[in-house]
Protein backbone atom coordinates (compact mmCIF):
# COMPACT_ATOMS: atom_id res chain seq x y z
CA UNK A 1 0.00 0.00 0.00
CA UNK A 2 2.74 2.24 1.14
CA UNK A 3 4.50 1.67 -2.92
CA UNK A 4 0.78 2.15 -4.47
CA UNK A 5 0.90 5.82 -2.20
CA UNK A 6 4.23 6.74 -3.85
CA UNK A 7 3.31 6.24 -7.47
CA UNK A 8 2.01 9.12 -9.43
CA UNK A 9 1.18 9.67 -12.93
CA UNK A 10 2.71 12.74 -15.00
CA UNK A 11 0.10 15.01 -16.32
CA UNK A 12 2.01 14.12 -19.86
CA UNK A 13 1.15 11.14 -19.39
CA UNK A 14 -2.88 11.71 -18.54
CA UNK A 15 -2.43 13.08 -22.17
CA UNK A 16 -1.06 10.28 -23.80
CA UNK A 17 -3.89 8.23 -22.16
CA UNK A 18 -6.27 10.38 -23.85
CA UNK A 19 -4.21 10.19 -26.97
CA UNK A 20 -4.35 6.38 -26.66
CA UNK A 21 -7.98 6.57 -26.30
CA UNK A 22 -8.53 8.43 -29.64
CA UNK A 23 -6.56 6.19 -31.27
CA UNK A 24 -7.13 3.15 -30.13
CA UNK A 25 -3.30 2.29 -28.30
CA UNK A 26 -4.31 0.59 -25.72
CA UNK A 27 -2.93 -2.27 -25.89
CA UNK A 28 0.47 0.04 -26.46
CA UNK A 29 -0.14 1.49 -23.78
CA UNK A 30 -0.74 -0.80 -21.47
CA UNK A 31 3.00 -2.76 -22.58
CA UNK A 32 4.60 0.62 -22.24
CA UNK A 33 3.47 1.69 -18.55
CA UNK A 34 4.05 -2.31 -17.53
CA UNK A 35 7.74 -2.54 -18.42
CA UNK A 36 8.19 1.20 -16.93
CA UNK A 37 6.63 0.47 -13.99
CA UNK A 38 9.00 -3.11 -13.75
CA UNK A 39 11.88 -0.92 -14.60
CA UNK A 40 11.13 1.92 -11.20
CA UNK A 41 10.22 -1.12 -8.92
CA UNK A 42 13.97 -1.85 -9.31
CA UNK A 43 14.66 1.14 -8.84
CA UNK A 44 12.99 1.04 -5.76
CA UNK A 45 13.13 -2.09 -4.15
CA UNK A 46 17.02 -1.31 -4.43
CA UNK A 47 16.90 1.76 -2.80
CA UNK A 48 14.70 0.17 0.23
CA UNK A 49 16.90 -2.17 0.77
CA UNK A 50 19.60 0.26 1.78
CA UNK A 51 16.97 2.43 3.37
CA UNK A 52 17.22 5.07 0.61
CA UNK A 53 14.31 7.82 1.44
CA UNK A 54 11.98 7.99 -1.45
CA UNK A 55 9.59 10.51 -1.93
CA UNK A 56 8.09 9.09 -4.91
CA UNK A 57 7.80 7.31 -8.41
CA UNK A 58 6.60 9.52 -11.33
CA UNK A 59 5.24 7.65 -14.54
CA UNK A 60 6.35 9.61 -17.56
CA UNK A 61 4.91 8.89 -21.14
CA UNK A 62 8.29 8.32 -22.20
CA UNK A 63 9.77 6.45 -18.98
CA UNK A 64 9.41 7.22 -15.41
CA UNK A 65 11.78 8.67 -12.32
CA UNK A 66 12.07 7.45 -9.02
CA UNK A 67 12.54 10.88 -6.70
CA UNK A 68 15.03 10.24 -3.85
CA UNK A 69 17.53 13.11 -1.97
CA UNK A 70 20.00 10.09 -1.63
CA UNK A 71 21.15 10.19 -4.56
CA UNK A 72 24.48 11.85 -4.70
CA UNK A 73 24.82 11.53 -1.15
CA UNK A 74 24.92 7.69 -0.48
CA UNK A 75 28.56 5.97 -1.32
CA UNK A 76 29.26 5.30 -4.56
CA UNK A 77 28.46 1.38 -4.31
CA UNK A 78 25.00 1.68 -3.62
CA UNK A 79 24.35 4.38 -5.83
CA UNK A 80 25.38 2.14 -8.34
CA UNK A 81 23.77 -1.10 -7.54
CA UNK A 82 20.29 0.95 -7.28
CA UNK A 83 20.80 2.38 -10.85
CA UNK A 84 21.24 -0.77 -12.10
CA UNK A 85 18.37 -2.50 -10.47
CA UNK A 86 16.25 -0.81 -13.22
CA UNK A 87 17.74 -2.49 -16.35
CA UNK A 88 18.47 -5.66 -14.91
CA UNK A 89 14.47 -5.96 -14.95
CA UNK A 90 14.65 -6.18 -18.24
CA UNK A 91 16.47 -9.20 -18.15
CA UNK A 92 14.11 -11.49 -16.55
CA UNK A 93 11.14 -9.90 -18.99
CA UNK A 94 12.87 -11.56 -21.81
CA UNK A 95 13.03 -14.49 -19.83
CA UNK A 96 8.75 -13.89 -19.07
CA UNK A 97 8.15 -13.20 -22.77
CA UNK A 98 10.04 -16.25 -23.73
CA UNK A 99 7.78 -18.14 -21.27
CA UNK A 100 4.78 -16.81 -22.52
CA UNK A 101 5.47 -17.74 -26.12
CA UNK A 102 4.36 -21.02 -24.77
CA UNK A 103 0.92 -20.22 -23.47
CA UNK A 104 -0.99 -19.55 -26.63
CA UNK A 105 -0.09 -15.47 -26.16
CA UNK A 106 -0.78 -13.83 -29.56
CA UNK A 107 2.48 -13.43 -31.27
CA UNK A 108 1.44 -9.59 -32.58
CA UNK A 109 1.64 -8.88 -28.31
CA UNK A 110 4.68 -10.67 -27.59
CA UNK A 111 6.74 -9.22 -30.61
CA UNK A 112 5.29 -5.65 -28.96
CA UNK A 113 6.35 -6.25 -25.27
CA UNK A 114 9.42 -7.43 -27.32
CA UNK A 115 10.23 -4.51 -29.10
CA UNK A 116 9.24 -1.87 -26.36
CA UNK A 117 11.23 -3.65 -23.19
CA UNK A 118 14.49 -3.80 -26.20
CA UNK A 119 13.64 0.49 -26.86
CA UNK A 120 13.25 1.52 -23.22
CA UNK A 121 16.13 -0.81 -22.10
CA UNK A 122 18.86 0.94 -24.84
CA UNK A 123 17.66 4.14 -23.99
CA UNK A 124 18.35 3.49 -20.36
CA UNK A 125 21.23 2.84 -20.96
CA UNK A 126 22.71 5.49 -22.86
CA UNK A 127 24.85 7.67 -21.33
CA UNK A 128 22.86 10.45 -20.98
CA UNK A 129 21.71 12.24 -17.21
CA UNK A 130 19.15 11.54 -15.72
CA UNK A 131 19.51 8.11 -17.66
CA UNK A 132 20.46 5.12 -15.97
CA UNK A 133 23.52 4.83 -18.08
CA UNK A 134 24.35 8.73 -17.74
CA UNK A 135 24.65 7.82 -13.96
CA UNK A 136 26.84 4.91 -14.10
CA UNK A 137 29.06 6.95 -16.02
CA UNK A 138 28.79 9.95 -13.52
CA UNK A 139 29.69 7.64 -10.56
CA UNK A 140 33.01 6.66 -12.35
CA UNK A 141 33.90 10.05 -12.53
CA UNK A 142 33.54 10.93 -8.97
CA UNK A 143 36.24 8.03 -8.70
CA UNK A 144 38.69 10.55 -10.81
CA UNK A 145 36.74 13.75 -10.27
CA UNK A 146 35.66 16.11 -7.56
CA UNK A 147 32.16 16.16 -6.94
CA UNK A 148 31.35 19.24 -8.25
CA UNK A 149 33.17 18.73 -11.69
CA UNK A 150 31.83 16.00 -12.58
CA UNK A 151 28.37 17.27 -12.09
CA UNK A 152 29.63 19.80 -14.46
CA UNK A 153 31.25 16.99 -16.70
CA UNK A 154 28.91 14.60 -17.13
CA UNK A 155 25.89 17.29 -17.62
CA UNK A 156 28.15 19.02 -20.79
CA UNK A 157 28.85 15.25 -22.17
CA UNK A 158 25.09 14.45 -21.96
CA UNK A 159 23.77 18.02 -23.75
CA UNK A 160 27.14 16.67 -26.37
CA UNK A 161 25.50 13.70 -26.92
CA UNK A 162 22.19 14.41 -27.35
CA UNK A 163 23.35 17.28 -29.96
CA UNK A 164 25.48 14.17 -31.55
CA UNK A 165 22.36 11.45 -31.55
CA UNK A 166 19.60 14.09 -32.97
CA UNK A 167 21.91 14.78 -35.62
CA UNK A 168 22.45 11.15 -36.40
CA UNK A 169 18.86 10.27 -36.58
CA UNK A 170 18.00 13.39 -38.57
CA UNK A 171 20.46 12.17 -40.91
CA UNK A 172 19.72 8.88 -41.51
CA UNK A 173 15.51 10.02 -41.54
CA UNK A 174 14.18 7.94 -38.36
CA UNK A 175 13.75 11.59 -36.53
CA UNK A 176 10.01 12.01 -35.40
CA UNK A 177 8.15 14.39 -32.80
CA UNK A 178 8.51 11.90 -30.03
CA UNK A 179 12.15 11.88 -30.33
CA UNK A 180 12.15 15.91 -30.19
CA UNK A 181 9.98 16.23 -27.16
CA UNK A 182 12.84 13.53 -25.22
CA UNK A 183 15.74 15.20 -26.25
CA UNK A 184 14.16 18.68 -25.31
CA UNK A 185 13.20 16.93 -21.81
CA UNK A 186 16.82 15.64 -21.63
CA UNK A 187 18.56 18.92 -22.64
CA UNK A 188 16.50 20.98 -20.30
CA UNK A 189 16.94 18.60 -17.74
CA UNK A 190 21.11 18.63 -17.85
CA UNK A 191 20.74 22.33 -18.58
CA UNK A 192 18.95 22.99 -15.44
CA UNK A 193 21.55 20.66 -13.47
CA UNK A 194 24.85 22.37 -14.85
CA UNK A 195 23.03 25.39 -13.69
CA UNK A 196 21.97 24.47 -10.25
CA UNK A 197 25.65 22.22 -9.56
CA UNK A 198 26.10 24.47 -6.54
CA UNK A 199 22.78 23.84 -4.97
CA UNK A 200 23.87 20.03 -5.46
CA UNK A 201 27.31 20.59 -4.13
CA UNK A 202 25.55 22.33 -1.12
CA UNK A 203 23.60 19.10 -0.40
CA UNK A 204 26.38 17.05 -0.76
CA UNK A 205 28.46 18.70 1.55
CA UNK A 206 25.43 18.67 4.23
CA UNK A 207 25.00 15.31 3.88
CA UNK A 208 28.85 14.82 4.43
CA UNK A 209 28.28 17.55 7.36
CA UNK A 210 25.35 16.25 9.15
CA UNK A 211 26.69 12.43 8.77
CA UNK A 212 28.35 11.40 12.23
CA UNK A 213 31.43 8.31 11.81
CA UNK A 214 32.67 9.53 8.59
CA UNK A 215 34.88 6.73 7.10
CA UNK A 216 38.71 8.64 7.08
CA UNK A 217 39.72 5.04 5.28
CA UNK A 218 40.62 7.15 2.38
CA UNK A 219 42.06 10.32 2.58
CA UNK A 220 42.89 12.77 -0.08
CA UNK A 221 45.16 15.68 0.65
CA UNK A 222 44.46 19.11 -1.00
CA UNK A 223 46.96 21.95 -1.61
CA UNK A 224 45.61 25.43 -1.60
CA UNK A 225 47.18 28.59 -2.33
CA UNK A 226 46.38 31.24 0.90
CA UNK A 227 43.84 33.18 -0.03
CA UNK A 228 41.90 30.62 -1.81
CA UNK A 229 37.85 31.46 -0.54
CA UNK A 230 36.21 28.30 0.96
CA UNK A 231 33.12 28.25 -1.20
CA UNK A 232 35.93 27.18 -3.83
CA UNK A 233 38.36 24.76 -1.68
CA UNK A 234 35.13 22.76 -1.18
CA UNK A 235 34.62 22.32 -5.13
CA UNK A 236 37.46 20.14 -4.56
CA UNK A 237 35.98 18.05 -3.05
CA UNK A 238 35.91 14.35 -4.11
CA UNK A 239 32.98 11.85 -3.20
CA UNK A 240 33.90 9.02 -1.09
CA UNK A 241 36.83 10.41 0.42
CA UNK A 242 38.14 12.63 3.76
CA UNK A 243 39.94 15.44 2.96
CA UNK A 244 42.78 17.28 5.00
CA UNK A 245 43.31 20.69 3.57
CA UNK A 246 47.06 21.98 3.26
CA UNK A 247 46.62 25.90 2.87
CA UNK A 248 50.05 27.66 2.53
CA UNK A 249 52.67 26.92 4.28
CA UNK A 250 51.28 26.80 7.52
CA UNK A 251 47.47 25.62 8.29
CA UNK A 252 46.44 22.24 8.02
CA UNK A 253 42.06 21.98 7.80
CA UNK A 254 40.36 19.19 7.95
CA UNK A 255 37.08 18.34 6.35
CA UNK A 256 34.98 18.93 9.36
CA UNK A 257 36.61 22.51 10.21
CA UNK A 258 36.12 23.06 6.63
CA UNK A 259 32.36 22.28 6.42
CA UNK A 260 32.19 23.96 9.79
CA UNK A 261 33.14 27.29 8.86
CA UNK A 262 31.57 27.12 5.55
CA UNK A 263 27.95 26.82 7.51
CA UNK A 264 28.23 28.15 10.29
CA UNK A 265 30.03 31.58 9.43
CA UNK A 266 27.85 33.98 7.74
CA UNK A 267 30.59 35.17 5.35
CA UNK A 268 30.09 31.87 2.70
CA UNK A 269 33.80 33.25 1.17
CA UNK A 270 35.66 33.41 4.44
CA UNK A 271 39.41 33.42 2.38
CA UNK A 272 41.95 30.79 3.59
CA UNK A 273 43.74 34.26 5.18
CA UNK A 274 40.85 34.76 7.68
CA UNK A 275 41.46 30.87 9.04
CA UNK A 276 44.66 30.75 9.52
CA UNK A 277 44.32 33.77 11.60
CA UNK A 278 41.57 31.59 13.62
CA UNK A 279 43.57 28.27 13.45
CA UNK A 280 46.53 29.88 14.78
């Protein structure tokens, strides 16, 4: 009951229902919000099982998203297992279809749960944010990456590619509208992230802030120039590691004093200058 409460249906997709009314796609319909629907429960049964808070699933006409502030927060391994609970869904519904081809199911259906769990499975997993594959990607590169840049990374790579793909499929003629309203969805969408990376910085570093028994297993050592402001030092910030914060010559910060000053001092670019003067 508590999953049925969560689940909530696009207004996009009210229209498409209406659309499949007219036109008599329900049977289309119905394959399409089945296999997206599988593909979220992954999603979500995952991210329970770590004890992920989810607000909610939204069904999209094109796909769906399960909303969680854990994301970007939680360490890297489970981020990754819960993005690819979704597509491993698909595995076993190849598995069902196969099954089913066996029960007298009317080929015309099976060839259409075929061909629809094949399309929203290779679109998953292109790497594209807020694709599945677009976060697989972006979780390798906060192995090599700070935080922060590869937010801004992976969101320039993903508008990239979606320039690169429409272009392909104008090319070769398979463009249509559908494919125009996605990649407008999926450009606004990364536009809106490289845009707002601070704001997800910002919650990043709470979560880091707020989270008591931080593993110092890894540490990563930072050199700073004096002077350096601390709403930038923190951009260097990589996920998954403690950082101890050389800044001149002299001062030594670690990540806690860091985090400290940036929220509890009211001047956000306190300069490296300013804490050494407190440090010392």
């Amino acid at each position: 009951m508590a999953v049925v409460q969560k689940i909530q249906l696009h207004p996009l997709f009210m229209i498409l229902c209406v659309v499949a009314y007219f036109f008599g796609l329900f049977v289309e319909l119905f394959c399409l919000t089945l296999i997206v629907f599988i593909h979220e429960m992954g999603h979500y049964i995952a991210a329970k099982y770590f004890r992920w808070n989810v607000s909610k699933i939204v069904i999209w006409p094109f796909g769906g998203v399960m909303e969680t502030e854990d994301y970007y927060n939680r360490p890297s391994k489970e981020e990754l297992i819960v993005t690819i609970a979704g597509p491993i869904q698909h595995v076993w519904l190849y598995g069902a279809i196969f099954i089913l081809s066996y029960f007298g199911v009317q080929d015309s259906f099976l060839f259409l749960l075929l061909a629809m769990n094949t399309a929203i499975l290779l679109f998953n997993l292109l790497p594209i944010l807020p694709l599945d594959g677009g976060r697989v990607i972006f979780i390798g590169l906060n192995q090599l990456l700070s935080f922060h840049k590869s937010i801004a990374t992976m969101t320039l790579i993903s508008i990239i590619l979606i320039g690169f793909l429409n272009g392909i499929l104008l090319f070769i003629g398979w463009y249509n509208i559908q494919i125009a309203w996605i990649s407008i969805f999926l450009l606004l969408d990364n536009w809106f992230t490289w845009r707002e990376k601070h704001i997800f910085l910002l919650k990043h570093l709470l979560s880091r802030y707020f989270v008591q028994n931080v593993d110092r297993s890894d540490i990563h050592l930072l050199q700073v120039p004096s002077g350096t402001p601390v709403t930038e030092l923190v951009k260097l910030f990589k996920k998954g590691c403690y950082h101890y914060i050389h800044i001149g010559q002299d001062v030594v910060l670690s990540e806690d004093e860091c985090l400290k000053i940036l929220f509890t001092d009211r001047n956000r670019t306190i300069s490296n200058d300013k804490l050494k003067a407190e440090v010392v």
